[in-house]
Protein backbone atom coordinates (compact mmCIF):
# COMPACT_ATOMS: atom_id res chain seq x y z
CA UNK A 1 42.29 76.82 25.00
CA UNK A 2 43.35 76.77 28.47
CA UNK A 3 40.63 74.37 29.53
CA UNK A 4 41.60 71.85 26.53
CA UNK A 5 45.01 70.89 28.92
CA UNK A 6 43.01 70.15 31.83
CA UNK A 7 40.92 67.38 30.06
CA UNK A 8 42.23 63.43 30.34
CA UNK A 9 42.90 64.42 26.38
CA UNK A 10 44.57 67.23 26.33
CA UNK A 11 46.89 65.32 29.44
CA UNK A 12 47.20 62.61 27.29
CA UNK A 13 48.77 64.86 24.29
CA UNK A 14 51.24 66.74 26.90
CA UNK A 15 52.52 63.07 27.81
CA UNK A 16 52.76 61.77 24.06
CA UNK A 17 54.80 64.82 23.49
CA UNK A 18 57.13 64.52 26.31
CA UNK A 19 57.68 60.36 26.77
CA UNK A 20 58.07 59.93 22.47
CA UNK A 21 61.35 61.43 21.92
CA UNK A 22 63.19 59.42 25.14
CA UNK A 23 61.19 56.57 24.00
CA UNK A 24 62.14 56.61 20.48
CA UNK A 25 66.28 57.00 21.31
CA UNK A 26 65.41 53.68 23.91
CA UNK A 27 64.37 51.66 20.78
CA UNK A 28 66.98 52.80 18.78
CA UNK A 29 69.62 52.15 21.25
CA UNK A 30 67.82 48.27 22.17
CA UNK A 31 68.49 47.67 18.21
CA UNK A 32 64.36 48.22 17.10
CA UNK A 33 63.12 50.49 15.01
CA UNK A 34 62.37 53.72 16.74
CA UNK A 35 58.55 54.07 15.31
CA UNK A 36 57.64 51.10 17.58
CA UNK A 37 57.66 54.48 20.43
CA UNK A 38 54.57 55.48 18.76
CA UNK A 39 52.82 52.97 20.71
CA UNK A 40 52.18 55.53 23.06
CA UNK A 41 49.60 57.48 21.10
CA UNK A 42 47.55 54.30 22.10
CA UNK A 43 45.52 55.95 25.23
CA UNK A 44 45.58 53.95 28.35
CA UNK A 45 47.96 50.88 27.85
CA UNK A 46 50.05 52.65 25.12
CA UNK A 47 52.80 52.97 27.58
CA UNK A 48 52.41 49.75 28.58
CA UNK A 49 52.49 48.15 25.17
CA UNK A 50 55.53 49.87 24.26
CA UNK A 51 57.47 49.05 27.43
CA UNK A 52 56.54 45.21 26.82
CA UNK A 53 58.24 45.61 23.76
CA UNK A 54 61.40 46.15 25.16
CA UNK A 55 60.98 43.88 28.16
CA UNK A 56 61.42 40.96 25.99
CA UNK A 57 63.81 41.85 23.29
CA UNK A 58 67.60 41.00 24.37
CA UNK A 59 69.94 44.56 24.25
CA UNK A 60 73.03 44.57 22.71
CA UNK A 61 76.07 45.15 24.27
CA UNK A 62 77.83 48.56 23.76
CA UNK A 63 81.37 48.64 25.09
CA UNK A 64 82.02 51.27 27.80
CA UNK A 65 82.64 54.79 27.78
CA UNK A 66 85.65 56.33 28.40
CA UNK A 67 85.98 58.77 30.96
CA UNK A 68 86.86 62.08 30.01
CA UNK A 69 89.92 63.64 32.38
CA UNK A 70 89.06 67.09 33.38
CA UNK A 71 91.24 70.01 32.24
CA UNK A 72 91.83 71.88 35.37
């Protein structure tokens, strides 16, 4: 079982599982639908694909934060 990780495939799985849920709240938060993350299952230029997708779509704008004050 050990060995499976240290294949491209198993690699490839460790990423998915890791990049998929920051990916998914990106789309959400550039106003997509979140599946469009799954892109990334794609080996090779998954990552890629799913990047391009946000490169060209126009964010909206969120207004700004407050700050919080500190209590002590």
């Amino acid at each position: 079982m050990a060995d499976f990780f240290r294949t491209p495939t198993g690699l490839h799985i460790i990423f998915v599982i890791v990049a998929l849920p920051p990916l998914m709240m990106i789309y959400r938060r550039a106003g997509l639908a979140p599946w469009g993350a799954l892109l990334v299952i794609v080996p090779v230029v998954g990552f890629a694909l799913s990047l391009a997708a946000l490169v060209g779509q126009r964010w909206p704008v969120l207004p700004a934060r407050r700050k919080r004050r500190s209590a002590g």
